[in-house]
N, C-alpha and C. Protein backbone atom coordinates (compact mmCIF):
# COMPACT_ATOMS: atom_id res chain seq x y z
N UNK A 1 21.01 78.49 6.75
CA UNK A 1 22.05 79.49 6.84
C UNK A 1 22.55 79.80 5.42
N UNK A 2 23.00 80.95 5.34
CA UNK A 2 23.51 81.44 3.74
C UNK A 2 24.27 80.96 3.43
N UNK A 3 25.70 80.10 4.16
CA UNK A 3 27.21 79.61 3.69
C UNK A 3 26.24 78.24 3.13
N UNK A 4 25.08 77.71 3.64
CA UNK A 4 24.90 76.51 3.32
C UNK A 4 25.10 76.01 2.14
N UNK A 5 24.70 77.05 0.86
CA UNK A 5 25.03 76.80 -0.08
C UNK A 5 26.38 76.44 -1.09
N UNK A 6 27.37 76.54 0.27
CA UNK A 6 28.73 76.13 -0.64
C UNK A 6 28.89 74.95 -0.38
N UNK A 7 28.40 74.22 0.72
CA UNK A 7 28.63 72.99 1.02
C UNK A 7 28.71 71.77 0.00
N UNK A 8 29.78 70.90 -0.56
CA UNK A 8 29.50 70.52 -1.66
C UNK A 8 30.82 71.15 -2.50
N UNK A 9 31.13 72.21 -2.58
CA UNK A 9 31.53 73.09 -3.58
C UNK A 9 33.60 72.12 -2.97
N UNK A 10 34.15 72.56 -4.23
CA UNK A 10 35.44 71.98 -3.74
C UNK A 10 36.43 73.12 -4.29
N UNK A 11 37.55 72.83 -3.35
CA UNK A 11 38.26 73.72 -4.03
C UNK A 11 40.20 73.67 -3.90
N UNK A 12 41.42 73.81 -3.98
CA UNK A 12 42.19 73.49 -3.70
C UNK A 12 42.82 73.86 -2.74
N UNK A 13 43.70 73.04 -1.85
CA UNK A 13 44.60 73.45 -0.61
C UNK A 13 45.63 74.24 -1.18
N UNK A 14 46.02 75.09 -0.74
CA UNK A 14 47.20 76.46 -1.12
C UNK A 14 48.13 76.31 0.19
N UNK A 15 47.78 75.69 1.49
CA UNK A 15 48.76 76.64 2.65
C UNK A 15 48.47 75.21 3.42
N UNK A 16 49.51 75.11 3.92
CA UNK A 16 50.64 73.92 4.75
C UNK A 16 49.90 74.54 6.12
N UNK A 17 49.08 74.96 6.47
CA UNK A 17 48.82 74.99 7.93
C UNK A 17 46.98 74.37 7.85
N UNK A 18 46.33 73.81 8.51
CA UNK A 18 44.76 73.43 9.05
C UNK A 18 43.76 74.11 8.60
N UNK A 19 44.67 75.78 8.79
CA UNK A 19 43.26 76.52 8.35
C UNK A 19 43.39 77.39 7.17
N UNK A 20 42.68 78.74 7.05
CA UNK A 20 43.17 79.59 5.82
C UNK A 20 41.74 80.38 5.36
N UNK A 21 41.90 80.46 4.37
CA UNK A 21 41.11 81.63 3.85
C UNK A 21 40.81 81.71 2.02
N UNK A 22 39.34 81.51 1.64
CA UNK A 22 39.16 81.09 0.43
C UNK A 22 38.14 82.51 0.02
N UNK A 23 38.06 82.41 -1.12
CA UNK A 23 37.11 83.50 -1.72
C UNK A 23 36.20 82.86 -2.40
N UNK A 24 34.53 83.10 -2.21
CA UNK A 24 33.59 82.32 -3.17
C UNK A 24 32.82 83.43 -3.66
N UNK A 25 32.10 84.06 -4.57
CA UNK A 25 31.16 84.97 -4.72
C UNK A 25 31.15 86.31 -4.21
N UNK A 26 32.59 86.29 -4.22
CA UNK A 26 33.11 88.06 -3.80
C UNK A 26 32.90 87.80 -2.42
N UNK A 27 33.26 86.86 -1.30
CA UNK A 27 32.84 86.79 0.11
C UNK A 27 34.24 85.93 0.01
N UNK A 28 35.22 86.16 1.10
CA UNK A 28 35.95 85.91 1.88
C UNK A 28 35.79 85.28 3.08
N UNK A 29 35.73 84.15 2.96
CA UNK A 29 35.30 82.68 3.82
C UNK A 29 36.64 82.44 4.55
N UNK A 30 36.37 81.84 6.40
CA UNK A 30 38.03 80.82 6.70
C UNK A 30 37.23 79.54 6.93
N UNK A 31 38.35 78.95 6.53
CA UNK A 31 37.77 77.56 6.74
C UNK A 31 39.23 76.61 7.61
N UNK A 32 38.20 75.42 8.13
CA UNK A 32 39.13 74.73 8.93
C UNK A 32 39.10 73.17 8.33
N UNK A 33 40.30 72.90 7.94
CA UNK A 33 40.98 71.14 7.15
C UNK A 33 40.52 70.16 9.02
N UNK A 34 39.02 69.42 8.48
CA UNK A 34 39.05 67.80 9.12
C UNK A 34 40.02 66.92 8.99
N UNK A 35 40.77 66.62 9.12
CA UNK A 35 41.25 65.35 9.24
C UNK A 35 42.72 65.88 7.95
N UNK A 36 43.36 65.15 7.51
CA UNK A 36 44.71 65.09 7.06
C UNK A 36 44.45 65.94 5.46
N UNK A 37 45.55 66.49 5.34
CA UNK A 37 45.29 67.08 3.63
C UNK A 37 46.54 67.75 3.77
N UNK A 38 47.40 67.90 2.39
CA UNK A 38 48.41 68.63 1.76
C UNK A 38 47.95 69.59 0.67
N UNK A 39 49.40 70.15 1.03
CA UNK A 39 49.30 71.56 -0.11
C UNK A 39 48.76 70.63 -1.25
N UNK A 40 48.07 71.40 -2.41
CA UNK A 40 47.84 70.71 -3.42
C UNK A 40 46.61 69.72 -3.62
N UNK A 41 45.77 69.02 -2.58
CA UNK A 41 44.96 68.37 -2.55
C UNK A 41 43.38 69.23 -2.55
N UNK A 42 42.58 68.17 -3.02
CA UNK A 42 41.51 69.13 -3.53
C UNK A 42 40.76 69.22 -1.85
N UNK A 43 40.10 69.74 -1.44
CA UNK A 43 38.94 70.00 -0.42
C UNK A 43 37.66 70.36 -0.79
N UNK A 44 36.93 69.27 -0.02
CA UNK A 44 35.45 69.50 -0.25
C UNK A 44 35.19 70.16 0.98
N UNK A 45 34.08 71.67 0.85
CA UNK A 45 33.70 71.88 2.07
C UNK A 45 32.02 71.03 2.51
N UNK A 46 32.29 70.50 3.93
CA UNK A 46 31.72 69.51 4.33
C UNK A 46 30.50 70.22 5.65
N UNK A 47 30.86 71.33 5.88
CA UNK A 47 29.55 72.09 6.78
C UNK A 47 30.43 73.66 7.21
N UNK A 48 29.04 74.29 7.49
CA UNK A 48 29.59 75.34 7.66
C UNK A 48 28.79 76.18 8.85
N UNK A 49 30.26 77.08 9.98
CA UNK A 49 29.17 77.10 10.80
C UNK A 49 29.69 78.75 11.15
N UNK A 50 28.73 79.09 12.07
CA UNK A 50 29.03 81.05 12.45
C UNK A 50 30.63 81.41 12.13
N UNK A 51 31.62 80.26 12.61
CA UNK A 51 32.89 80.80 12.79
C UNK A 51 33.53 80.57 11.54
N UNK A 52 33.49 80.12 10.48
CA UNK A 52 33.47 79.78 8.99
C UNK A 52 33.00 77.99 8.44
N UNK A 53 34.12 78.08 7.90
CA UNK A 53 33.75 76.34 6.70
C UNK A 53 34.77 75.33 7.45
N UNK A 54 33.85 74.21 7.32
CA UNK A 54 34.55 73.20 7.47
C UNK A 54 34.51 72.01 6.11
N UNK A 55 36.12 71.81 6.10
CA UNK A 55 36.70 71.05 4.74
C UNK A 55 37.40 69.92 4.80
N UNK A 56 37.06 68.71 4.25
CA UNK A 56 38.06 67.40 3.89
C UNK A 56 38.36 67.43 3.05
N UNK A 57 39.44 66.47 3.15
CA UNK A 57 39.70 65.80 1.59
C UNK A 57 39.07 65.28 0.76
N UNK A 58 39.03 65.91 -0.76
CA UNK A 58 37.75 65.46 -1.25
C UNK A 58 37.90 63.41 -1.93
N UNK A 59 37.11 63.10 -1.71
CA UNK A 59 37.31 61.41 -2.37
C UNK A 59 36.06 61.10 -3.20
N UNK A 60 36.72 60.38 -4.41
CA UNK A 60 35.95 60.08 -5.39
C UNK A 60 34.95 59.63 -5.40
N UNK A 61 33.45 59.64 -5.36
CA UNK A 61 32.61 59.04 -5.39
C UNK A 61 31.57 58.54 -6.15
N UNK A 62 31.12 57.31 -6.73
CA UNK A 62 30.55 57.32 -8.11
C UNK A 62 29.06 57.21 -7.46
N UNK A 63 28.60 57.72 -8.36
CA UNK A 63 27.01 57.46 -7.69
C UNK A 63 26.34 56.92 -8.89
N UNK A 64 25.24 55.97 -8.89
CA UNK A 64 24.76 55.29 -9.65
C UNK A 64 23.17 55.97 -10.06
């Protein structure tokens, strides 16, 4: 699928409600917050499907 390629991509929480609305490459994406996140916290989007993106909280991960 074409969104596949943002998957990965992170970006910041702006709005106190679950869901919302981001801009990537001149395309106007909604996406829906998994699990817990505040204004201000970064989001990784984590899959993406017909009805838009799905996003967590992003957590640090070191890879070796």
């Amino acid at each position: 699928m074409l969104d596949d390629r943002l998957i990965g991509m992170t970006f910041i929480n702006t709005s106190e409600f679950n869901t919302g609305t981001i801009e990537k490459y001149g395309v106007y994406y909604h996406y829906v917050i998994d699990g817990p996140a505040q204004v201000g916290d970064t989001l990784e989007i984590v899959g993406a499907t017909p009805l838009g993106l799905v996003a967590r909280r992003h957590e640090s991960r070191l890879t070796y």
